[in-house]
Protein backbone atom coordinates (compact mmCIF):
# COMPACT_ATOMS: atom_id res chain seq x y z
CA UNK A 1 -16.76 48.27 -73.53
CA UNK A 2 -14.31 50.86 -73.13
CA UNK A 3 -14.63 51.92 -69.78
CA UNK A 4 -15.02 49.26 -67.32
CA UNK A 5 -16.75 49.58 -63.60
CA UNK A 6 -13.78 49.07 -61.67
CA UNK A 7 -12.32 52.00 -64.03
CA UNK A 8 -14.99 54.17 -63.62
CA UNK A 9 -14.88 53.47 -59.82
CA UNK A 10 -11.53 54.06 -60.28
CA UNK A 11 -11.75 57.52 -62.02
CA UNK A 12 -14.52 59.07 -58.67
CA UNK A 13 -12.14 57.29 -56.15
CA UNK A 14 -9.08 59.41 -57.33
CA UNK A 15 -10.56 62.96 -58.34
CA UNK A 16 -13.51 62.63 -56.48
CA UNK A 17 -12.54 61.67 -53.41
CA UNK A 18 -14.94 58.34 -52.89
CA UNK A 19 -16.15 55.92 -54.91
CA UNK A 20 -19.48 56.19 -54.25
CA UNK A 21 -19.22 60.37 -54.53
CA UNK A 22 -20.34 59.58 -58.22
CA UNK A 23 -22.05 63.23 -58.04
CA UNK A 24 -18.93 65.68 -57.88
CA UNK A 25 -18.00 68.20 -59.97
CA UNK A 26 -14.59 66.75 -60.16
CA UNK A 27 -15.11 63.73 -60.92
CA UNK A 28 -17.76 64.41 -63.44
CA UNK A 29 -15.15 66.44 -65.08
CA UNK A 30 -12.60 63.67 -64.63
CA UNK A 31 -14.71 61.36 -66.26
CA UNK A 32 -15.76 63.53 -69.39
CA UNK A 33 -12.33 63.77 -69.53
CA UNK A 34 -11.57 60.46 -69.97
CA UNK A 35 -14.20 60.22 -72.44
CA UNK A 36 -13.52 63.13 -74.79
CA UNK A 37 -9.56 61.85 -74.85
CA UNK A 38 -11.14 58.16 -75.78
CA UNK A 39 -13.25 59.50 -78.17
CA UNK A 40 -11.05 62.25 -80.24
CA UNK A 41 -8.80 59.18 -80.55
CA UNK A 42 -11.90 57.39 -81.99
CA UNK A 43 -12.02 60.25 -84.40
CA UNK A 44 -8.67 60.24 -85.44
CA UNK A 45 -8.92 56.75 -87.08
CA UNK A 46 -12.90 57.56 -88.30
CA UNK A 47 -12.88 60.73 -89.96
CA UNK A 48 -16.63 60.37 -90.87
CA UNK A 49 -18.34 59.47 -88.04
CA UNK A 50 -20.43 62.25 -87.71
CA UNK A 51 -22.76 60.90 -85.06
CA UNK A 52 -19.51 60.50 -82.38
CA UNK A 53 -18.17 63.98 -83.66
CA UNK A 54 -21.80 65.34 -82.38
CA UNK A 55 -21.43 63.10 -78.89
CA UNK A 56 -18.02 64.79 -78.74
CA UNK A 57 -19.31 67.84 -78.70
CA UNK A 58 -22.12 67.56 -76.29
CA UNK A 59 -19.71 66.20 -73.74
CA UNK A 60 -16.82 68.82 -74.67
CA UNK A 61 -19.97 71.87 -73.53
CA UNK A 62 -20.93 69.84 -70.39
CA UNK A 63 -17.72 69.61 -69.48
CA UNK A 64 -17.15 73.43 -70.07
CA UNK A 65 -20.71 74.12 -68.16
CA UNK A 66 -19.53 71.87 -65.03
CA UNK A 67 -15.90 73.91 -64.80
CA UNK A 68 -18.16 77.37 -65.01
CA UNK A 69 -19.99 75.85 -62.31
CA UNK A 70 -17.16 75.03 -60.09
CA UNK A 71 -14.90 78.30 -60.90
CA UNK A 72 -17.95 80.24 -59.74
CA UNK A 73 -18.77 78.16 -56.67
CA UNK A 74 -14.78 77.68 -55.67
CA UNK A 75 -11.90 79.05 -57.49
CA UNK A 76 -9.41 76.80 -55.60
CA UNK A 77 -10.82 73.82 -56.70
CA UNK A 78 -11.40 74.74 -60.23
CA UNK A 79 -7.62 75.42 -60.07
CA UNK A 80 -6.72 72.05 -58.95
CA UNK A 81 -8.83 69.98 -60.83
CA UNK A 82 -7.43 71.77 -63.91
CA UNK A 83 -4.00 71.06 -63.09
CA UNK A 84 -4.75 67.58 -62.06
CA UNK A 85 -6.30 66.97 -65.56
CA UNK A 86 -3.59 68.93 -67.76
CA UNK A 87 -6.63 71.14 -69.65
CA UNK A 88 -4.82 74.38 -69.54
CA UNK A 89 -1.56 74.58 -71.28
């Protein structure tokens, strides 16, 4: 499996502040972020697999919905999750 539990754990304990704080907007976002990265690489070397091209998408609009979410609840930490992450060139 790609994405271990002491990486996961990993992932919540740096953006999200705990490693139990699975629930946060930042580190969901941190850790759709990981998986979008792991899986466009995925579909640079399979060109035709449709059905991870859909998942890609699905997680690409959850991430966008949980960013809406957070730049209407709190600006600030919209910002600095963005600039954490690298999203925004």
């Amino acid at each position: 499996m790609y994405l271990t539990k002491e990486a996961k754990a990993d992932i919540f304990k740096k953006h999200g502040g705990a490693e139990s704080n699975t629930g946060s907007a930042e580190g969901q976002i941190a850790l759709f972020t990981y998986r979008i990265n792991h899986l466009t690489e995925h579909l640079k070397k399979n060109r035709k697999d449709f059905n991870t091209e859909r998942s890609l998408v699905s997680l690409v609009g959850k991430r966008r919905s949980l960013l809406d979410y957070l730049k209407k609840k709190d600006i600030e930490r919209y910002r600095a999750i963005i600039k954490e992450l690298g999203l925004r060139k």
